[in-house]
PDB file of N, CA and C in Angstrom:
ATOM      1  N   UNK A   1     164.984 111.368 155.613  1.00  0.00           N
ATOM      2  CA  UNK A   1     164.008 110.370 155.207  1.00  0.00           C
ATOM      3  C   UNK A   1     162.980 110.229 156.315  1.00  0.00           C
ATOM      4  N   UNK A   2     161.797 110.225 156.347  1.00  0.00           N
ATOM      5  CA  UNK A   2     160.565 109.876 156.715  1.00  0.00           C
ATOM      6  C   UNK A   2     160.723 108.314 157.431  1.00  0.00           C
ATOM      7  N   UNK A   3     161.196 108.209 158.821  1.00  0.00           N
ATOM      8  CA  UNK A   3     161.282 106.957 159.241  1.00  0.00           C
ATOM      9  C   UNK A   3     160.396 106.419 159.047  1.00  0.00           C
ATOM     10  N   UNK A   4     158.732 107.049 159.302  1.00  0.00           N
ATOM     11  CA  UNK A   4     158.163 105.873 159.579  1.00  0.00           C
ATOM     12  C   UNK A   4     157.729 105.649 157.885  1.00  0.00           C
ATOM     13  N   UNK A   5     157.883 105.929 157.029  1.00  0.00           N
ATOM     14  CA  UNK A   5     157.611 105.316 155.303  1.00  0.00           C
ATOM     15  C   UNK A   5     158.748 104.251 155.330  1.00  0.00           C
ATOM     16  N   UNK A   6     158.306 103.274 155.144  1.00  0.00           N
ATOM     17  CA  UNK A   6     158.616 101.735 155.103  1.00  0.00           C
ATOM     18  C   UNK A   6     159.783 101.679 153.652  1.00  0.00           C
ATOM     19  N   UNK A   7     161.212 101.483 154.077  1.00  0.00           N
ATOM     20  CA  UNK A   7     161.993 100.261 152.700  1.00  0.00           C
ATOM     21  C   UNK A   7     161.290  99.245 152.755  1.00  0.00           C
ATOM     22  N   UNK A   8     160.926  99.056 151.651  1.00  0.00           N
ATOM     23  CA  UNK A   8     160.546  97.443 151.116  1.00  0.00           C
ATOM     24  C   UNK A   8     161.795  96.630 150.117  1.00  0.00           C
ATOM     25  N   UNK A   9     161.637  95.653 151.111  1.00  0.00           N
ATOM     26  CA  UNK A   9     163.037  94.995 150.432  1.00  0.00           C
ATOM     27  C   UNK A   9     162.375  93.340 149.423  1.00  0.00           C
ATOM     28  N   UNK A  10     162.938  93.247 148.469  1.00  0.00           N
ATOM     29  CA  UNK A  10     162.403  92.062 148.129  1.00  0.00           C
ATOM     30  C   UNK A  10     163.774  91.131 147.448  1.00  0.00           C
ATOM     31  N   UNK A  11     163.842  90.143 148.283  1.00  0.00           N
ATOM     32  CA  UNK A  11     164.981  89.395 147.884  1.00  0.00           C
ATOM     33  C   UNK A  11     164.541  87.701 147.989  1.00  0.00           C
ATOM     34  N   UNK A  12     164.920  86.728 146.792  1.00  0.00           N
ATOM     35  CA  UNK A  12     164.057  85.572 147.200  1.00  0.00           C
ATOM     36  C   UNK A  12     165.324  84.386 148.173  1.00  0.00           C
ATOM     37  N   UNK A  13     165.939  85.309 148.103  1.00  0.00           N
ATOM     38  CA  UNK A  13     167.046  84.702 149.448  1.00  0.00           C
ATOM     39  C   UNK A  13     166.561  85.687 150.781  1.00  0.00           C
ATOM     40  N   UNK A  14     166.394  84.433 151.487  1.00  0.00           N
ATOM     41  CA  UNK A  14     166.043  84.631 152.831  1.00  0.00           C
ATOM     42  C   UNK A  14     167.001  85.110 154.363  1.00  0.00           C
ATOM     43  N   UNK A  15     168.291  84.712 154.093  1.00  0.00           N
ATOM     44  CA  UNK A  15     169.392  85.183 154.574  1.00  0.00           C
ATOM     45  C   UNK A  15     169.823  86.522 154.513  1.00  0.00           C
ATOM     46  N   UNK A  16     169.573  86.783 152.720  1.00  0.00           N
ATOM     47  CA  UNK A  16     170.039  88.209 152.458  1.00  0.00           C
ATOM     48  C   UNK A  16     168.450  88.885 153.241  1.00  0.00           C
ATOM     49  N   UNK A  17     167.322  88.978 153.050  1.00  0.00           N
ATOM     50  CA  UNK A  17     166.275  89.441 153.808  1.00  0.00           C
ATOM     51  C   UNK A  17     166.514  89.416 155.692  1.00  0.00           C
ATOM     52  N   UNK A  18     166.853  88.244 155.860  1.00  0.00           N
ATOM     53  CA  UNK A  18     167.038  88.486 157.578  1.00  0.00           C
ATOM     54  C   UNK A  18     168.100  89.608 157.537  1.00  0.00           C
ATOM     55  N   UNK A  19     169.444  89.736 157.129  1.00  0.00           N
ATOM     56  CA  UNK A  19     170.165  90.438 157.277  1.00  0.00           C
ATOM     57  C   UNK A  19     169.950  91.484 157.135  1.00  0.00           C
ATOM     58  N   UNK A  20     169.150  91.894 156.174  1.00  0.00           N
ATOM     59  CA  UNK A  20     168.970  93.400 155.089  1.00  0.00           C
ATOM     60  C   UNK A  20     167.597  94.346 156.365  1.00  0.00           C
ATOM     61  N   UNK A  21     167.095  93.733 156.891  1.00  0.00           N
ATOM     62  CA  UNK A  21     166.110  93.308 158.106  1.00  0.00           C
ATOM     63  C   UNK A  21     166.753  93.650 159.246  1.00  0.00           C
ATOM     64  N   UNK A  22     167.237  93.267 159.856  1.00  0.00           N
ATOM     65  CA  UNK A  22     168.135  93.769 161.264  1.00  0.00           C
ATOM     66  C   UNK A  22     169.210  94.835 160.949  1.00  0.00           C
ATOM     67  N   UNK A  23     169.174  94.749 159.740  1.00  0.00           N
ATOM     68  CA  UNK A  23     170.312  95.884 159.720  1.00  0.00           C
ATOM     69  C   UNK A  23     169.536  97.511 159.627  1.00  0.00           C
ATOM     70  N   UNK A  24     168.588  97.380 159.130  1.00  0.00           N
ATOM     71  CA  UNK A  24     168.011  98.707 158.906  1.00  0.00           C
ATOM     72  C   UNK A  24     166.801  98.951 159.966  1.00  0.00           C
ATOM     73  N   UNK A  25     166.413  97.905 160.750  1.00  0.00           N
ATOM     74  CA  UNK A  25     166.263  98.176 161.678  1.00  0.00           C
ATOM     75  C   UNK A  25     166.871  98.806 162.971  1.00  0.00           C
ATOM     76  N   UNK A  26     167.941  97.707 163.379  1.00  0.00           N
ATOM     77  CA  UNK A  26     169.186  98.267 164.075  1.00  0.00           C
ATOM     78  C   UNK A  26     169.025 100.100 163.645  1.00  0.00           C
ATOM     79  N   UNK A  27     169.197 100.797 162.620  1.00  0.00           N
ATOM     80  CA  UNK A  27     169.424 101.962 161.940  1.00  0.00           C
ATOM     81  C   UNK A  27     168.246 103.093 162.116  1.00  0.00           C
ATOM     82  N   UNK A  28     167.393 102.400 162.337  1.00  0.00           N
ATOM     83  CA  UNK A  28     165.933 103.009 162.734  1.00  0.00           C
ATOM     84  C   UNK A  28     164.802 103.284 161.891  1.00  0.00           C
ATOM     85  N   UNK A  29     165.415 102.127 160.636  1.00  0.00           N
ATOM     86  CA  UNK A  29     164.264 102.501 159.850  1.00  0.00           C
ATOM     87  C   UNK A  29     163.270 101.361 159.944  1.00  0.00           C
ATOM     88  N   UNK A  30     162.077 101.660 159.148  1.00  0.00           N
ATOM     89  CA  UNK A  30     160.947 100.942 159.536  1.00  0.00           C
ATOM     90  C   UNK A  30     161.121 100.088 157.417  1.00  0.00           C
ATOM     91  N   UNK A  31     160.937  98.861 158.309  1.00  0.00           N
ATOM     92  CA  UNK A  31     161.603  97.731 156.835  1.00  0.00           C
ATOM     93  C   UNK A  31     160.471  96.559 156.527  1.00  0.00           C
ATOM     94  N   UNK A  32     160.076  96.336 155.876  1.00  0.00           N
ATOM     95  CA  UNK A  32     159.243  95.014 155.463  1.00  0.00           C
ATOM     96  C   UNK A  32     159.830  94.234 154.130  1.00  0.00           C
ATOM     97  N   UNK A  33     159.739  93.283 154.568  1.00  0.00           N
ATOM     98  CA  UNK A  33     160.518  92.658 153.769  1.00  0.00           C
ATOM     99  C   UNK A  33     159.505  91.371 152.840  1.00  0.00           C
ATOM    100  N   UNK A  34     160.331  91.145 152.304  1.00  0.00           N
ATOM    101  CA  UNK A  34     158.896  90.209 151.041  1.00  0.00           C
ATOM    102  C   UNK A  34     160.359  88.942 150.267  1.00  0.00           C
ATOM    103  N   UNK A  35     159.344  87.613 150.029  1.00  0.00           N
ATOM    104  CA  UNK A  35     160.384  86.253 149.160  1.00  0.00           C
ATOM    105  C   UNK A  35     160.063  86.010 148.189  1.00  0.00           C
ATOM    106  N   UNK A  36     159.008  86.940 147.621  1.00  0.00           N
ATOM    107  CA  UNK A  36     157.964  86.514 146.713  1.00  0.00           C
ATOM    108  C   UNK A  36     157.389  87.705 146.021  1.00  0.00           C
ATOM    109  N   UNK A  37     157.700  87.986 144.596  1.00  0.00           N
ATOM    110  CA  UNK A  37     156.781  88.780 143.925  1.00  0.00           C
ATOM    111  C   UNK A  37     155.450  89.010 143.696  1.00  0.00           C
ATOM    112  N   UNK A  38     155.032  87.613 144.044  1.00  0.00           N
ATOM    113  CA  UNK A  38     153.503  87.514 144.211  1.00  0.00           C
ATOM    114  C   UNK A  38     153.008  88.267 145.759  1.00  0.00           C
ATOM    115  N   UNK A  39     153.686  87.865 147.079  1.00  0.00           N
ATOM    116  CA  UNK A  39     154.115  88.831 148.145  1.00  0.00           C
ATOM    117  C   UNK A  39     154.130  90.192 148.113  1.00  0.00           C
ATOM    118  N   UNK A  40     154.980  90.568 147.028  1.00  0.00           N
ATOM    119  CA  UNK A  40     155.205  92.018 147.342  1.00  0.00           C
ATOM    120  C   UNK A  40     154.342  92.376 146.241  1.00  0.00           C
ATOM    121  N   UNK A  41     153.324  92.100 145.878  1.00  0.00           N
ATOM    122  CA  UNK A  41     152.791  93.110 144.662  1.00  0.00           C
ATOM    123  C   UNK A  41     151.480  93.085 145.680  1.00  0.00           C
ATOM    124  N   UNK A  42     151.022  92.041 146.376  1.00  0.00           N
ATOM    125  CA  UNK A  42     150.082  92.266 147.185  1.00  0.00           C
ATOM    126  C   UNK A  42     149.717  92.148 148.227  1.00  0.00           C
ATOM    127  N   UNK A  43     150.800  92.904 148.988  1.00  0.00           N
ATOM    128  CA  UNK A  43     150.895  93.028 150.562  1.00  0.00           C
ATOM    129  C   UNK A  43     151.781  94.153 150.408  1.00  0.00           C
ATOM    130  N   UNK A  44     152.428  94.572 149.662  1.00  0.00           N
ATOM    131  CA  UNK A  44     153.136  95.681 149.764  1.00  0.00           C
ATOM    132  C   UNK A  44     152.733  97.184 149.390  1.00  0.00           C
ATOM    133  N   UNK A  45     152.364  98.096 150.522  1.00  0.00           N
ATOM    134  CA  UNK A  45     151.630  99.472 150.144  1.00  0.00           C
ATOM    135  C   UNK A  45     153.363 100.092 149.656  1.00  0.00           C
ATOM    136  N   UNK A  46     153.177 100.323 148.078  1.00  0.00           N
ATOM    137  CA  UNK A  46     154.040 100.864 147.156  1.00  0.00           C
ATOM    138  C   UNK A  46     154.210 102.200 147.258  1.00  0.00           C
ATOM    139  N   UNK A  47     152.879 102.381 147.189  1.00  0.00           N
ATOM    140  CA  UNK A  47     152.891 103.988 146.766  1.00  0.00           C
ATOM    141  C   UNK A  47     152.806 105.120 147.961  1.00  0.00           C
ATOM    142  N   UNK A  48     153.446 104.480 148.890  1.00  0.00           N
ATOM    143  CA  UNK A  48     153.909 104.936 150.292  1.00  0.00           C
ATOM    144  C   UNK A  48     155.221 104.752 150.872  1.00  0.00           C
ATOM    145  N   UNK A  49     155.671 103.680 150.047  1.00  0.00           N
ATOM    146  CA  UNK A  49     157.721 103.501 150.269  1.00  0.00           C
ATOM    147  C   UNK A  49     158.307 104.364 150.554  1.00  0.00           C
ATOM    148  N   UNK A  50     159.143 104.532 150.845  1.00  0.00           N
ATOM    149  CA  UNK A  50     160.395 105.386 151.090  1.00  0.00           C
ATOM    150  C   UNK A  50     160.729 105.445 149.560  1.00  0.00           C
ATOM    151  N   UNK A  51     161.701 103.895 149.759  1.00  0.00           N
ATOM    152  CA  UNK A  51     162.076 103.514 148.803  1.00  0.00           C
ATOM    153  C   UNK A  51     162.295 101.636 148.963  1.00  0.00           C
ATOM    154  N   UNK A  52     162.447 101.121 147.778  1.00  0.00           N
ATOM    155  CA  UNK A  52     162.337  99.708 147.406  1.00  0.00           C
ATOM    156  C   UNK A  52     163.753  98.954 147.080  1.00  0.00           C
ATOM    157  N   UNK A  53     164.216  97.869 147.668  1.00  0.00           N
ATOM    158  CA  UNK A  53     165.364  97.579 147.667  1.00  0.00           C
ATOM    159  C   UNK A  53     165.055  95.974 146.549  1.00  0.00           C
ATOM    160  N   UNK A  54     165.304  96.111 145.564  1.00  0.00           N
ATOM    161  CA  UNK A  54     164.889  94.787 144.953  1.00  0.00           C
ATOM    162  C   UNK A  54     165.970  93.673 144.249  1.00  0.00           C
ATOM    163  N   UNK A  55     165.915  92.581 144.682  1.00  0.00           N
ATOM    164  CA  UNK A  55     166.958  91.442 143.977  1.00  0.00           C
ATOM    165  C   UNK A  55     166.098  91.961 142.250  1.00  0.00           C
ATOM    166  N   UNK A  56     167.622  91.495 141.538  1.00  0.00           N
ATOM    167  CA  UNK A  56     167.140  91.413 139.913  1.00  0.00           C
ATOM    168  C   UNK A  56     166.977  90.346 139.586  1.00  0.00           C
ATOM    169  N   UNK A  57     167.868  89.004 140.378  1.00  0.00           N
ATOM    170  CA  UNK A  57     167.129  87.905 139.530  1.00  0.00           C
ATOM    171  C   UNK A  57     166.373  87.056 140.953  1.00  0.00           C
ATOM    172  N   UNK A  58     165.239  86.915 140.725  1.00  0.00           N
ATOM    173  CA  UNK A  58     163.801  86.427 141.303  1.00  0.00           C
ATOM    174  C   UNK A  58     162.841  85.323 141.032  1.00  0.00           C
ATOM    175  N   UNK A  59     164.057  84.015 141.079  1.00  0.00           N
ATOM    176  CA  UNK A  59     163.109  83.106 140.534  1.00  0.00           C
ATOM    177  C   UNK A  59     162.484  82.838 139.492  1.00  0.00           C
ATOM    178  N   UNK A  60     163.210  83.469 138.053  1.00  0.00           N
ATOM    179  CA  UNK A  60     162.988  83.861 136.944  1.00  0.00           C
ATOM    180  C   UNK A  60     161.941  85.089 136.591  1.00  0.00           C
ATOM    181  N   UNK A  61     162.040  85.763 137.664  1.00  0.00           N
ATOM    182  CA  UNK A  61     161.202  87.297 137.427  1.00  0.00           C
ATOM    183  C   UNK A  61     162.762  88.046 137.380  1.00  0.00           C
ATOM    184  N   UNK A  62     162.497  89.373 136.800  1.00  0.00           N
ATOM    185  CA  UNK A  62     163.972  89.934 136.455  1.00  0.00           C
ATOM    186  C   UNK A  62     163.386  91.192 137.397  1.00  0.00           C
ATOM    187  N   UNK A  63     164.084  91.784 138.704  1.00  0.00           N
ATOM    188  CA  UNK A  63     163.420  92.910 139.197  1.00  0.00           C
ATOM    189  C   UNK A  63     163.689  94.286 138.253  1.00  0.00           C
ATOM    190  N   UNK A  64     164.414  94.014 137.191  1.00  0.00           N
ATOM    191  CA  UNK A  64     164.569  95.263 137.049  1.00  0.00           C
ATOM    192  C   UNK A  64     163.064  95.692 135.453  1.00  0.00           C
ATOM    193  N   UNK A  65     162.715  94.528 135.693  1.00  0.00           N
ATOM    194  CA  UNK A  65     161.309  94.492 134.228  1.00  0.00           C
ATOM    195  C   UNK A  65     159.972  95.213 135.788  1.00  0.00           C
ATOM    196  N   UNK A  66     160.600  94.505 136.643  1.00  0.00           N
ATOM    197  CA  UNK A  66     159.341  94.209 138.063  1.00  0.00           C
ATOM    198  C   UNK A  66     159.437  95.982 137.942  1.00  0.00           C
ATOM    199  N   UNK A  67     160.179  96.992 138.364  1.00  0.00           N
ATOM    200  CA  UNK A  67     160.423  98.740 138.338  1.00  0.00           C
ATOM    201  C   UNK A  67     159.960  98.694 137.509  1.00  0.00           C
ATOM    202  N   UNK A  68     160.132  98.674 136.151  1.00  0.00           N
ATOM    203  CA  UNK A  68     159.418  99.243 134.704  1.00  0.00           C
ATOM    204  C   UNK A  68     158.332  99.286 135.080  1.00  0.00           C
ATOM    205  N   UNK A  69     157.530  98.158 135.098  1.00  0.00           N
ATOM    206  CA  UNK A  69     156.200  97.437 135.404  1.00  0.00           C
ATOM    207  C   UNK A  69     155.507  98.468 136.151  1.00  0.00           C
ATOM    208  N   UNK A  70     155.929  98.619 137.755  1.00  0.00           N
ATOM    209  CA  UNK A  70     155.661  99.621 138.414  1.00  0.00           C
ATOM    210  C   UNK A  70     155.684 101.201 138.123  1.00  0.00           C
ATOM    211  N   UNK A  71     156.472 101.758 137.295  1.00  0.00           N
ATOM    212  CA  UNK A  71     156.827 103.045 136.646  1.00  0.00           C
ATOM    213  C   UNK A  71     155.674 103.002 135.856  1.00  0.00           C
ATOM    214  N   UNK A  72     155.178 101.969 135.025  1.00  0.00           N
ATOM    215  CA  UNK A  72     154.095 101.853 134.205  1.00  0.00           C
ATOM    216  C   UNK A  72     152.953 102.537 134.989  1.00  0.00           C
ATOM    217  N   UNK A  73     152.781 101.451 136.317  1.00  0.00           N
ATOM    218  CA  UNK A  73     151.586 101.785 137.108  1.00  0.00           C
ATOM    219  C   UNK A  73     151.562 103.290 137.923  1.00  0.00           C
ATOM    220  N   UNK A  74     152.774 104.019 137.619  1.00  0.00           N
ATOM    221  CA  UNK A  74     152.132 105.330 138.205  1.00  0.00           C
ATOM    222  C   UNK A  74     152.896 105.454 139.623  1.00  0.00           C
ATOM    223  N   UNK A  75     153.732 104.107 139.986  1.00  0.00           N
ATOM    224  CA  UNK A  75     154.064 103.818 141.204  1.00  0.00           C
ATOM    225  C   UNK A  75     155.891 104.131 141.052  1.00  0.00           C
ATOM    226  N   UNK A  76     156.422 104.810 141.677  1.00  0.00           N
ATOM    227  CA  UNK A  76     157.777 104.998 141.664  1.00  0.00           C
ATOM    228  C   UNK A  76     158.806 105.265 142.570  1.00  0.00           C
ATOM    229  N   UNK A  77     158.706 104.902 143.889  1.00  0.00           N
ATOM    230  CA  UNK A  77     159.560 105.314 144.577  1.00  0.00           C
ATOM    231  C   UNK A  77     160.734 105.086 144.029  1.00  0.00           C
ATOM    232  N   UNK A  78     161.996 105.640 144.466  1.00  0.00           N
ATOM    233  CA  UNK A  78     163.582 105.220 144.357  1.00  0.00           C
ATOM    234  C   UNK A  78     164.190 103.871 144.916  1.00  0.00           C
ATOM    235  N   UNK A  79     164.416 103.296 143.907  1.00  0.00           N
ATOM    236  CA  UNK A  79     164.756 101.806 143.557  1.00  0.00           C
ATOM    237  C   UNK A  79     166.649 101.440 143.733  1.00  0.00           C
ATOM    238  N   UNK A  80     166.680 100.758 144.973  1.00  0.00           N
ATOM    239  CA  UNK A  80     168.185 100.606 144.936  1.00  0.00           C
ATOM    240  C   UNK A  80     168.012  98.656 144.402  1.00  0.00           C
ATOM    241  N   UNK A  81     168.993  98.154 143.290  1.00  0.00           N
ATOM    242  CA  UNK A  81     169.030  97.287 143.015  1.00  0.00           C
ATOM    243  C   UNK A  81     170.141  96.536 143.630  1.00  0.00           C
ATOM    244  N   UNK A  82     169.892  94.827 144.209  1.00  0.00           N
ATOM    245  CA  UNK A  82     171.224  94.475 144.424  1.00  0.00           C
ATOM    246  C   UNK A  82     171.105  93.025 143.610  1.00  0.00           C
ATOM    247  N   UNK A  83     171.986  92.287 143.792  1.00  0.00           N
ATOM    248  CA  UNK A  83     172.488  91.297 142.529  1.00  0.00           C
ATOM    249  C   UNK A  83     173.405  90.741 143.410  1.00  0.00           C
ATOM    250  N   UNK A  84     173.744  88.979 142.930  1.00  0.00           N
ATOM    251  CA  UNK A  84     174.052  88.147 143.252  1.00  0.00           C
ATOM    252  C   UNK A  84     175.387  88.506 141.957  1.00  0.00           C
ATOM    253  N   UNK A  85     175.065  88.403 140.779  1.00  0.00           N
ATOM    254  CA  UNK A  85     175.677  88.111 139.180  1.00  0.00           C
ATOM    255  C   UNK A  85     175.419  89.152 139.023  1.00  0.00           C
ATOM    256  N   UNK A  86     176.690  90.260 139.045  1.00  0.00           N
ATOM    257  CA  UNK A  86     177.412  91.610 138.691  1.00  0.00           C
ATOM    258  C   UNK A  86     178.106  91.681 137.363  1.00  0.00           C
ATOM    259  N   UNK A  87     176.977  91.919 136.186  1.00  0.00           N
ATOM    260  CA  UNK A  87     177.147  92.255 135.025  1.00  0.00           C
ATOM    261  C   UNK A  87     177.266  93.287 134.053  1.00  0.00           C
ATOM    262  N   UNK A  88     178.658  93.626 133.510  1.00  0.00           N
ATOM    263  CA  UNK A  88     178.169  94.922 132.579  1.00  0.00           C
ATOM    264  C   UNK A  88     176.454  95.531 132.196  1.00  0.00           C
ATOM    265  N   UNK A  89     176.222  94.180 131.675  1.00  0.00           N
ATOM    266  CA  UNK A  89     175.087  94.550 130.585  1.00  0.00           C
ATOM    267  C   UNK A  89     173.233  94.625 131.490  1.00  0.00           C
ATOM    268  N   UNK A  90     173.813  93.888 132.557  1.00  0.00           N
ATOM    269  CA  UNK A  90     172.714  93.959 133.703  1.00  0.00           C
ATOM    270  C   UNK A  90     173.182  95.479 134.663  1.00  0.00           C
ATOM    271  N   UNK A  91     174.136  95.642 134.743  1.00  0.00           N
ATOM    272  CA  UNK A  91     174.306  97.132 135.302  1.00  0.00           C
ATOM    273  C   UNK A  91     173.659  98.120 134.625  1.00  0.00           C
ATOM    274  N   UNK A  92     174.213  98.532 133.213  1.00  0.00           N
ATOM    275  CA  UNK A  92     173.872  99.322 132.203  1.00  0.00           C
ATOM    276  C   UNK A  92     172.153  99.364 132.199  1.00  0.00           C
ATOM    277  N   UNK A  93     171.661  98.225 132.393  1.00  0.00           N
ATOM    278  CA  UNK A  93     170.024  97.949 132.195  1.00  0.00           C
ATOM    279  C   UNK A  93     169.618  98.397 133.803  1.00  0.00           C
ATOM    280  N   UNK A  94     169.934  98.269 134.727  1.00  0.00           N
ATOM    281  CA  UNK A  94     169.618  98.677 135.906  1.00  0.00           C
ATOM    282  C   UNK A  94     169.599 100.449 136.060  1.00  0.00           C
ATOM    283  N   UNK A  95     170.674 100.448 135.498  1.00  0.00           N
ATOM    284  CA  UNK A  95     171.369 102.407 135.562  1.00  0.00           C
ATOM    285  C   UNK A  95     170.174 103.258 134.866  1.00  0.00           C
ATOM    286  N   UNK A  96     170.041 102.388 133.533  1.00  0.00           N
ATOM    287  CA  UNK A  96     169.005 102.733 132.486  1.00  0.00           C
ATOM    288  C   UNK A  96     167.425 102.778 133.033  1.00  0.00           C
ATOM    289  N   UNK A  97     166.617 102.079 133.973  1.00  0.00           N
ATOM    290  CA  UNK A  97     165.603 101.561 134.729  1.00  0.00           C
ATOM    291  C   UNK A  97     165.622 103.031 135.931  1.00  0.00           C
ATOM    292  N   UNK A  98     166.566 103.329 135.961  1.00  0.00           N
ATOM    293  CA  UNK A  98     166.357 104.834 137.005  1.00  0.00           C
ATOM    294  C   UNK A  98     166.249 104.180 138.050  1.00  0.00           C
ATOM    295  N   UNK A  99     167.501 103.604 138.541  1.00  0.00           N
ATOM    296  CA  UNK A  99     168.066 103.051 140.241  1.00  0.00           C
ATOM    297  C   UNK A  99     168.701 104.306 140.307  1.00  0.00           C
ATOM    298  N   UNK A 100     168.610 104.579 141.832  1.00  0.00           N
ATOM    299  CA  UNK A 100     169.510 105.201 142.538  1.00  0.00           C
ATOM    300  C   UNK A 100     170.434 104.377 143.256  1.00  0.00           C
ATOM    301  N   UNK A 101     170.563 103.252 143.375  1.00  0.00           N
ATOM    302  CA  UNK A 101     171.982 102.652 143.404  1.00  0.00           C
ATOM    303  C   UNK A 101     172.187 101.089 142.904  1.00  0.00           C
ATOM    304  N   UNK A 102     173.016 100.274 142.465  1.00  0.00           N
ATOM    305  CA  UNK A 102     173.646  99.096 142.166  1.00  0.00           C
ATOM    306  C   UNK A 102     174.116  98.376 142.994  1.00  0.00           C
ATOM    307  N   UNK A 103     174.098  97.676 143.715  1.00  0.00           N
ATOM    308  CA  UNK A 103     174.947  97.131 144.859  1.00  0.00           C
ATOM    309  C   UNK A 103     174.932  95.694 144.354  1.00  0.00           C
ATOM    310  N   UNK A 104     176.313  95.036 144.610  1.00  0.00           N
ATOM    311  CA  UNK A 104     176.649  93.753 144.360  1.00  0.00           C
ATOM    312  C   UNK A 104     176.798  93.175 145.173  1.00  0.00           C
ATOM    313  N   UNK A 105     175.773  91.996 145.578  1.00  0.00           N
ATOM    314  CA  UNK A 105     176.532  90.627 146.916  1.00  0.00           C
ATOM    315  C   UNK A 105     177.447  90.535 146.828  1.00  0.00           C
ATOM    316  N   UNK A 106     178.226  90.662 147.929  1.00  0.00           N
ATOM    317  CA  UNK A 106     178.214  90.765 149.067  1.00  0.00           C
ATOM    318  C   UNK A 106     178.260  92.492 149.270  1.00  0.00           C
ATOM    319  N   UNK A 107     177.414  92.822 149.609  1.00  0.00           N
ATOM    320  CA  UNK A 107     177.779  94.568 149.641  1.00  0.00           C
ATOM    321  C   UNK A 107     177.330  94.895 151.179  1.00  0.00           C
ATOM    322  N   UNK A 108     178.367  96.098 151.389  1.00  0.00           N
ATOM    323  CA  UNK A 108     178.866  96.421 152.467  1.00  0.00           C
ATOM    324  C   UNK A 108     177.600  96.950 153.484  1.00  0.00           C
ATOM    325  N   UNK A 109     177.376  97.103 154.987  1.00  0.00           N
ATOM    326  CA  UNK A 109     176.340  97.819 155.214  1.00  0.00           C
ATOM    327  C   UNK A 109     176.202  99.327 155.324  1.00  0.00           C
ATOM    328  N   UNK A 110     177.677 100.096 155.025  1.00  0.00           N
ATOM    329  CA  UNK A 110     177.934 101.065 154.966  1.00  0.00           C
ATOM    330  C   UNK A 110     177.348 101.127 153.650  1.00  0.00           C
ATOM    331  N   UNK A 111     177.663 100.742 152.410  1.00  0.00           N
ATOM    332  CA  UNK A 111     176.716 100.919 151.035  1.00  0.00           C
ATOM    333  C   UNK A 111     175.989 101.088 151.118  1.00  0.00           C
ATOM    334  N   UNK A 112     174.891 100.451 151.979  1.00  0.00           N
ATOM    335  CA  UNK A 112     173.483 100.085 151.701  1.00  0.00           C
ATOM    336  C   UNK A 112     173.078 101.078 151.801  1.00  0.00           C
ATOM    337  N   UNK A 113     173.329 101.528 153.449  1.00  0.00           N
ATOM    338  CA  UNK A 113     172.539 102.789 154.098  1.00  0.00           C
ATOM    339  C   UNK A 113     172.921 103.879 153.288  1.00  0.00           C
ATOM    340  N   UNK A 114     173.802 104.092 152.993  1.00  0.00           N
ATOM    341  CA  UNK A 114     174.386 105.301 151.844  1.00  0.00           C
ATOM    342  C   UNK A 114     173.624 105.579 150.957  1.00  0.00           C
ATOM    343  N   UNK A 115     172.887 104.111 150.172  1.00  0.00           N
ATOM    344  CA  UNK A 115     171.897 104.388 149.054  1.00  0.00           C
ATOM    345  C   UNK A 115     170.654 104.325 149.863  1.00  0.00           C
ATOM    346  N   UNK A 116     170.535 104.328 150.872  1.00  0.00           N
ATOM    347  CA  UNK A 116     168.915 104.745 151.083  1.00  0.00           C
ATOM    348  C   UNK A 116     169.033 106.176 151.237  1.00  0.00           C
ATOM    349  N   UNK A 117     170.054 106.369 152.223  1.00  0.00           N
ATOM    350  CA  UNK A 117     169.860 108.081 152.316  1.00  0.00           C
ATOM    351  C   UNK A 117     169.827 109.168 150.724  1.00  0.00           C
ATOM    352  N   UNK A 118     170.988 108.133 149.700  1.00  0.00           N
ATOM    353  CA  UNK A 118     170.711 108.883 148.710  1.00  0.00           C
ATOM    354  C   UNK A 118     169.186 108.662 148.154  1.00  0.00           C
ATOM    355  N   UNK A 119     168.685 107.706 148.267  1.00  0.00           N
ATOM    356  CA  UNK A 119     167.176 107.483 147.547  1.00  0.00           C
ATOM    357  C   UNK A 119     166.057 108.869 148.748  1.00  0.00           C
ATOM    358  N   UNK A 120     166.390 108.982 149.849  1.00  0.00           N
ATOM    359  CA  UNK A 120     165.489 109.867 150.879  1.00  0.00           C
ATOM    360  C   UNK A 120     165.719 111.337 149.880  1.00  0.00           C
ATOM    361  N   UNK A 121     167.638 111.772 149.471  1.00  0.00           N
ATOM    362  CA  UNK A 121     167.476 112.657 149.005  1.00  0.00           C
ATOM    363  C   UNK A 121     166.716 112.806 147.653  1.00  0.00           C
ATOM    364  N   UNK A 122     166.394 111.846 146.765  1.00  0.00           N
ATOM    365  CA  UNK A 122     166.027 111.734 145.884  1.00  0.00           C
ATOM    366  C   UNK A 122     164.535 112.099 145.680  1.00  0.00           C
ATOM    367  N   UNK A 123     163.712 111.260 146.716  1.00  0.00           N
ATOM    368  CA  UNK A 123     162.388 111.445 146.649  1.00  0.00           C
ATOM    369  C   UNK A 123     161.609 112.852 147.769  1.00  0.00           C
ATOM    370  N   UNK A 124     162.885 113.570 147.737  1.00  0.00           N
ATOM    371  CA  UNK A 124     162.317 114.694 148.444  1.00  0.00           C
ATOM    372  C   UNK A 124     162.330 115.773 147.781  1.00  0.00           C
TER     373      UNK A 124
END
């Protein structure tokens, strides 16, 4: 993976962002992080990601409509989704949306990094 192409993480928990933040830093990647969809649609250079780490539920925005949306626009990096509320039918819809990974709060930091490297192999 291209250190210096930025994960963009968007989570409207701020805890999970500090964490998600030092951790992939610590790791050496280069991370920006966003609390706000309104935030990340316009401050966030997309179409230069690595890849995009996005909460699905967002303050009543659903991230996984937020990917479509973006797939619409032409914009696609590899999308790892994580979730608070680990649901069949929200999995299935995530899997379906073309994530390269699912991760459920509390998920491990060995996971995480696992699905970025798989998203690096992905978009190469």
């Amino acid at each position: 993976m291209d250190l210096r192409k930025a994960i963009l993480v968007l989570d409207d928990d701020r805890s999970v962002l500090g964490a998600v933040e030092r951790l992939l830093k610590v790791r050496g990647f280069n991370v920006e992080t966003f609390s706000t969809v309104d935030s990340f649609i316009e401050r966030a250079n997309l179409r230069e990601a690595a890849c995009l780490v996005l909460d699905i539920n967002l303050n009543g925005v659903c991230g996984i409509e937020l990917k479509r949306k973006l797939t619409d626009m032409g914009i696609s990096p590899p999308v790892i989704f994580i979730t608070g509320r680990d649901e069949d039918v929200t999995r299935r819809a995530a899997l379906s949306a073309g994530c390269v990974a699912y991760l459920s709060k509390p998920f491990s930091s060995r996971d995480l990094v696992d699905a970025i490297e798989a998203a690096s192999q992905r978009a190469q």
